[in-house]
Protein backbone atom coordinates (compact mmCIF):
# COMPACT_ATOMS: atom_id res chain seq x y z
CA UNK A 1 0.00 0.00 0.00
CA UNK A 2 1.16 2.96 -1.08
CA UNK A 3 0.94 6.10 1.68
CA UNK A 4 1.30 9.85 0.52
CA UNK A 5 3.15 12.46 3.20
CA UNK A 6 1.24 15.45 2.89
CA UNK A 7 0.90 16.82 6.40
CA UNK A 8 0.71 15.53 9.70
CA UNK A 9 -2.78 13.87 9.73
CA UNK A 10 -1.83 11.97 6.54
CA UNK A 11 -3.75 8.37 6.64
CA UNK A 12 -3.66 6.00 4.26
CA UNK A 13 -6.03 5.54 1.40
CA UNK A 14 -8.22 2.39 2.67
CA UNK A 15 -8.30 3.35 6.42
CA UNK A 16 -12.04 4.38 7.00
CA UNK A 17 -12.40 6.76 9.87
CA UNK A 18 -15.40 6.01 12.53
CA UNK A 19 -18.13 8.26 13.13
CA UNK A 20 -16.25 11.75 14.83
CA UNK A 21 -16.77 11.56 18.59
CA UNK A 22 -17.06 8.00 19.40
CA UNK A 23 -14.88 6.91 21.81
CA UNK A 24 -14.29 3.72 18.97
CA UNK A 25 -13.78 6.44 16.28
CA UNK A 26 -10.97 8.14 18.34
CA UNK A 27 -9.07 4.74 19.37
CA UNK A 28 -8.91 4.03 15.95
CA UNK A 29 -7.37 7.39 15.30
CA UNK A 30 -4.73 7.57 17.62
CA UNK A 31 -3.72 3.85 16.74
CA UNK A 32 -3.56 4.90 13.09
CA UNK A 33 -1.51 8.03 13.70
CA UNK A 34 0.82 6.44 16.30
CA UNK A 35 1.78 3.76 14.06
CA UNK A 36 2.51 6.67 11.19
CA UNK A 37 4.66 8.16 14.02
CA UNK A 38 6.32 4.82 14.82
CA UNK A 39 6.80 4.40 11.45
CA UNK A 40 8.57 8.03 10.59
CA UNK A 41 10.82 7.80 13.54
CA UNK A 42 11.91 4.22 11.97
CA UNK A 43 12.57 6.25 8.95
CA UNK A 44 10.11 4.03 7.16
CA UNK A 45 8.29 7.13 5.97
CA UNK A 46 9.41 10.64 5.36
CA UNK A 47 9.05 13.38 7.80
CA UNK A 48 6.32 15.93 6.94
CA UNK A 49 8.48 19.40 6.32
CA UNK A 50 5.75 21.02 8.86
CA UNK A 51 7.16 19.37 11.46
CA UNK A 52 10.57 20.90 11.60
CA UNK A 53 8.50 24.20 12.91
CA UNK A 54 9.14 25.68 15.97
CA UNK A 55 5.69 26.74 16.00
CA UNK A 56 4.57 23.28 15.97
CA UNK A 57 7.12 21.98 18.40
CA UNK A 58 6.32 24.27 21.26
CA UNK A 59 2.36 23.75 20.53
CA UNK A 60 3.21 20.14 20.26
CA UNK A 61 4.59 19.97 23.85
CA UNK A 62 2.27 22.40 25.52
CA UNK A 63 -0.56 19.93 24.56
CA UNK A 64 0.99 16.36 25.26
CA UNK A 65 2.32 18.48 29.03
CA UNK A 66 -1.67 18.49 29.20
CA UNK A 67 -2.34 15.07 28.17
CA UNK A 68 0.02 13.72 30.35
CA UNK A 69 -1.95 12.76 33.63
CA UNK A 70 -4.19 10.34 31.48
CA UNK A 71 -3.12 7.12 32.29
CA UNK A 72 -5.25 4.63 30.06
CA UNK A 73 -5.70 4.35 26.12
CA UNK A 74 -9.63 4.51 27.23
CA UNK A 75 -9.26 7.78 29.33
CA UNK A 76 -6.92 8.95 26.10
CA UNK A 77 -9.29 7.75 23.46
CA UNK A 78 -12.29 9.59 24.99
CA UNK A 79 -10.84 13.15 25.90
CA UNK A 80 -9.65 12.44 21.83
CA UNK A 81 -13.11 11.88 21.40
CA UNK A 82 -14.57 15.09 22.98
CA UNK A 83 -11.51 17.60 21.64
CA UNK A 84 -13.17 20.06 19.28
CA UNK A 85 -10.02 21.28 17.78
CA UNK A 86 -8.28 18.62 15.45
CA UNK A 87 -5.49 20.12 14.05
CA UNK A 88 -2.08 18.89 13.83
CA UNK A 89 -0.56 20.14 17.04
CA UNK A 90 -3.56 17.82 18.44
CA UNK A 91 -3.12 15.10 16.76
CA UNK A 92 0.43 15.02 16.63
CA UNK A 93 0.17 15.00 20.91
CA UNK A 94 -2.57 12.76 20.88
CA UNK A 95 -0.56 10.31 19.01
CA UNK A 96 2.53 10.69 21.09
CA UNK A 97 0.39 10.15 24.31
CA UNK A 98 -0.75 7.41 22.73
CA UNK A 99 2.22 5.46 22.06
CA UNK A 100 3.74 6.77 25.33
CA UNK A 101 0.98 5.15 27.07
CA UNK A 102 1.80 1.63 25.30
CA UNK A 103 5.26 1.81 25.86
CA UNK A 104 4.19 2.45 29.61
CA UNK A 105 1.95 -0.59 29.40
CA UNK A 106 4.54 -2.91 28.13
CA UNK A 107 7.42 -1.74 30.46
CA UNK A 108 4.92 -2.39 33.37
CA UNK A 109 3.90 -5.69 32.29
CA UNK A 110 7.65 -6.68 31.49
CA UNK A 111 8.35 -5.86 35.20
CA UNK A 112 5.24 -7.53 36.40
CA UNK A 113 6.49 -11.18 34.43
CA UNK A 114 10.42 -10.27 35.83
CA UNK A 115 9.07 -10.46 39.21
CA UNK A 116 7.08 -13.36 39.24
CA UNK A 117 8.57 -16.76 40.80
């Protein structure tokens, strides 16, 4: 499948987006743009030029700073759900807290099977 990099909400072709502001919508989102992420710091895809922008950086930051007392991809998926603005500061952080949140999940469960018996 061939995926086009034309800003930073970029999805690909077949992926069918839920109805907006269902909590099932908005998991499906954030898994979608998290594994774009994922794949763009693998280097599997290019990085979108608008995201070498200061601008976007700092606005980047100030929202996942926000984002960061949500502990569960459920919690995440519905404040996703409710946001009104969507644009790609928001999704960008979204997505980061998102696979933060996973990468929190496996570290705790790797711990969890290290200290069993």
């Amino acid at each position: 499948m061939t995926m086009l990099v034309s800003g930073v909400g970029a999805f690909a072709a077949s992926s069918a987006p839920e109805p907006a502001g269902t909590v099932a919508g908005a998991s499906r989102e954030l898994a979608a743009e998290a594994s774009r992420l994922f794949r763009i710091r693998r280097g599997e895809l290019a990085e979108p030029v608008e995201w070498t922008t200061l601008d976007l950086r700092s606005s980047v930051l100030v929202i996942a700073c926000q984002l960061a007392p949500i502990r569960s991809r459920a919690a995440l998926a519905s404040s996703h759900a409710r946001e009104a603005g969507r644009g790609d500061a928001v999704r960008l952080a979204y997505a980061l807290a998102w696979f933060g949140l996973e990468r929190r999940l496996t570290s705790i469960t790797t711990r969890r099977r290290r200290a069993r018996p």
